[in-house]
Protein backbone atom coordinates (compact mmCIF):
# COMPACT_ATOMS: atom_id res chain seq x y z
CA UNK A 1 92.86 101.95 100.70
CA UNK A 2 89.94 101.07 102.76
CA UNK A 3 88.84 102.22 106.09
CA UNK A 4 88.44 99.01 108.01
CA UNK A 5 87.11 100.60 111.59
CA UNK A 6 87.70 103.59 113.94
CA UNK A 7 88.60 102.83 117.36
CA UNK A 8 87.41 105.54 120.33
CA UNK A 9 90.19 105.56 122.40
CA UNK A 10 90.13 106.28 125.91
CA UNK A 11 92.07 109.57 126.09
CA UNK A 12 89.81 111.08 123.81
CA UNK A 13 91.86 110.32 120.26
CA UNK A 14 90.21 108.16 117.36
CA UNK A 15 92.41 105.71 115.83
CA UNK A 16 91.72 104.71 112.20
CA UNK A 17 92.68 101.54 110.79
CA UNK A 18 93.36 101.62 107.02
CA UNK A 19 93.79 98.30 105.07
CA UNK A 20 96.28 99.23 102.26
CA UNK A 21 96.55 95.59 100.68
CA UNK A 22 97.03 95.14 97.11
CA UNK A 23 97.57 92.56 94.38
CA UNK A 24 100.94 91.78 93.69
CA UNK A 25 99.84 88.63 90.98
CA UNK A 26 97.31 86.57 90.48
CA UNK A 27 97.44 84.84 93.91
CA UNK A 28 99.80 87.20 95.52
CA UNK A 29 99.14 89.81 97.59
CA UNK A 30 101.04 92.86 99.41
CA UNK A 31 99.39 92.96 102.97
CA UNK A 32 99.40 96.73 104.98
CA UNK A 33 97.69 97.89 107.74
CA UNK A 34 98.00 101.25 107.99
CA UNK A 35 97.13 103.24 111.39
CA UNK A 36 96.49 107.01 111.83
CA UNK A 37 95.54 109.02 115.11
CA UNK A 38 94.91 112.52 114.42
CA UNK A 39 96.14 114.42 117.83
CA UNK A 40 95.23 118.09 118.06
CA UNK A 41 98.20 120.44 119.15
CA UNK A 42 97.08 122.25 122.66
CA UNK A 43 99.08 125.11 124.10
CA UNK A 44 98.47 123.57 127.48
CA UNK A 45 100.95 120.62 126.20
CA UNK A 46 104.26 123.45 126.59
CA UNK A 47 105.85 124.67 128.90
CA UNK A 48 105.85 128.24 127.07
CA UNK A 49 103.33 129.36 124.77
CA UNK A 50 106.31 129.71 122.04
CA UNK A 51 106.76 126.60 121.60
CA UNK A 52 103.59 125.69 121.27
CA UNK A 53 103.05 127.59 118.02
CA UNK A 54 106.70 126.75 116.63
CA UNK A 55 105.16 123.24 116.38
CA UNK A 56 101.60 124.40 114.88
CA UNK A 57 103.37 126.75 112.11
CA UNK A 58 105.77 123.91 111.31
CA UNK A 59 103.35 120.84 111.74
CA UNK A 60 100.33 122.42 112.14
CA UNK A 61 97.40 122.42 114.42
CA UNK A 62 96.37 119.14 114.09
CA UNK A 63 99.41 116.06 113.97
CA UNK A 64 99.44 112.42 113.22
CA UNK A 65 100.44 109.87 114.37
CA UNK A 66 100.67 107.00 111.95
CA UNK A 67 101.88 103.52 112.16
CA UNK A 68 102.70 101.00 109.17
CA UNK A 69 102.96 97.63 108.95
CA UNK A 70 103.41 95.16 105.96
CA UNK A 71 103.93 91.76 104.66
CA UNK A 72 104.88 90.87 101.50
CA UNK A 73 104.30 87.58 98.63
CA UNK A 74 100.91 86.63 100.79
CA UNK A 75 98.90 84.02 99.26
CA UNK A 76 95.77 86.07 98.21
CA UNK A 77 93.62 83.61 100.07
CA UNK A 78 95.65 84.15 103.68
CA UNK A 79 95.69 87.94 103.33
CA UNK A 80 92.16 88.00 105.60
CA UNK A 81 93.85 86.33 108.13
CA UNK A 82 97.59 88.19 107.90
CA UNK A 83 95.71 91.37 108.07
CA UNK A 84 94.06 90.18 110.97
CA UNK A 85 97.01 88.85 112.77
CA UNK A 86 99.19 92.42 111.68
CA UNK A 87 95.78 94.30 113.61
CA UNK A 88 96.29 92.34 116.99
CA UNK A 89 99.80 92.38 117.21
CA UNK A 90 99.20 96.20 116.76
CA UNK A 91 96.01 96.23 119.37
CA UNK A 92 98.40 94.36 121.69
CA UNK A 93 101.50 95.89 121.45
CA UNK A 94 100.98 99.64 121.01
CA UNK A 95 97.50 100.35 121.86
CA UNK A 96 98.10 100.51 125.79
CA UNK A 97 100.80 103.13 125.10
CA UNK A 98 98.56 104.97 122.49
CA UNK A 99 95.45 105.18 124.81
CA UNK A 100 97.48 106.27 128.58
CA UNK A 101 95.88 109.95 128.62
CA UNK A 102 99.80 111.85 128.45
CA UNK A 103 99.88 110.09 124.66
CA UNK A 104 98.76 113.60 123.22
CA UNK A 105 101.06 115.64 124.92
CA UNK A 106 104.11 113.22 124.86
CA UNK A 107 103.35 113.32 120.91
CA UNK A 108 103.28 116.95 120.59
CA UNK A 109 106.40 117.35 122.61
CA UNK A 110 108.43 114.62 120.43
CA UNK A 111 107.48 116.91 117.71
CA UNK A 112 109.12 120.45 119.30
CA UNK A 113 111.95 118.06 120.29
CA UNK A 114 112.46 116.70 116.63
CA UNK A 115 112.62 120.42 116.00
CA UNK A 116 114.69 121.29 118.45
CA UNK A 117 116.97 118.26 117.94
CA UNK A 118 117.28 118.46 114.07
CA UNK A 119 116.69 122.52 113.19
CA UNK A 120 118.21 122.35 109.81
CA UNK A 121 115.32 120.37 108.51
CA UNK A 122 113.02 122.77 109.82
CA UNK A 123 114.87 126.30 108.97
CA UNK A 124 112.52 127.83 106.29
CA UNK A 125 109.31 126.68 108.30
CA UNK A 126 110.31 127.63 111.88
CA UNK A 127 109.15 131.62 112.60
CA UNK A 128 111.61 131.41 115.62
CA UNK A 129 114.12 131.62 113.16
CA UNK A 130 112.84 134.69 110.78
């Protein structure tokens, strides 16, 4: 797994773009871009303080958000130019959405909804619920 650049985004976050790609066979290749944006959980995200640390003590203070994207059986030789192509669908796709300055706070809040939504997953983690 190789770091392949970080990207300063314009709402603050730094997106990292991983290059996961391995030999399958001798002239094959798995192709995977990997993307991570750490987002750091802010109490000025909630509504109520509470739910601001349900999500920290379940997720903790710092969240990720991580795409993946692969493509299998490459000829070794085109991998350069799959990865490529994988990155700028990616750049044109999702990075407008990623960089609007309400991405951090619409990420943290998916989180205390997925917690909200699905609170069996989250029983022995969620202090709420002690």
């Amino acid at each position: 797994m190789n770091l392949m650049e970080k990207i300063f985004l314009p709402n603050g976050l730094v997106m990292q773009v991983w290059d996961r790609s391995r030999a399958i066979a001798a002239d094959t290749t798995k192709v995977e871009l990997h993307v991570a944006i750490p987002v750091v959980v802010k109490e000025e995200y909630f509504s109520d303080p509470d739910q601001c640390r349900r999500v920290i003590a379940i997720f903790g203070s710092e969240i990720t958000y991580e795409y993946t994207k692969e493509r299998t059986f490459v000829s070794t030789a085109d991998s350069g130019k799959i990865f490529a192509d994988l990155l700028e669908d990616f750049r044109r796709d999702a990075l407008p959405y990623l960089s609007k300055s309400n991405f951090p706070m619409r990420f943290a809040l998916s989180k205390l909804s997925e917690i909200l939504r699905y609170p069996h997953r989250y029983r022995d983690a969620d202090p709420v619920r002690e």
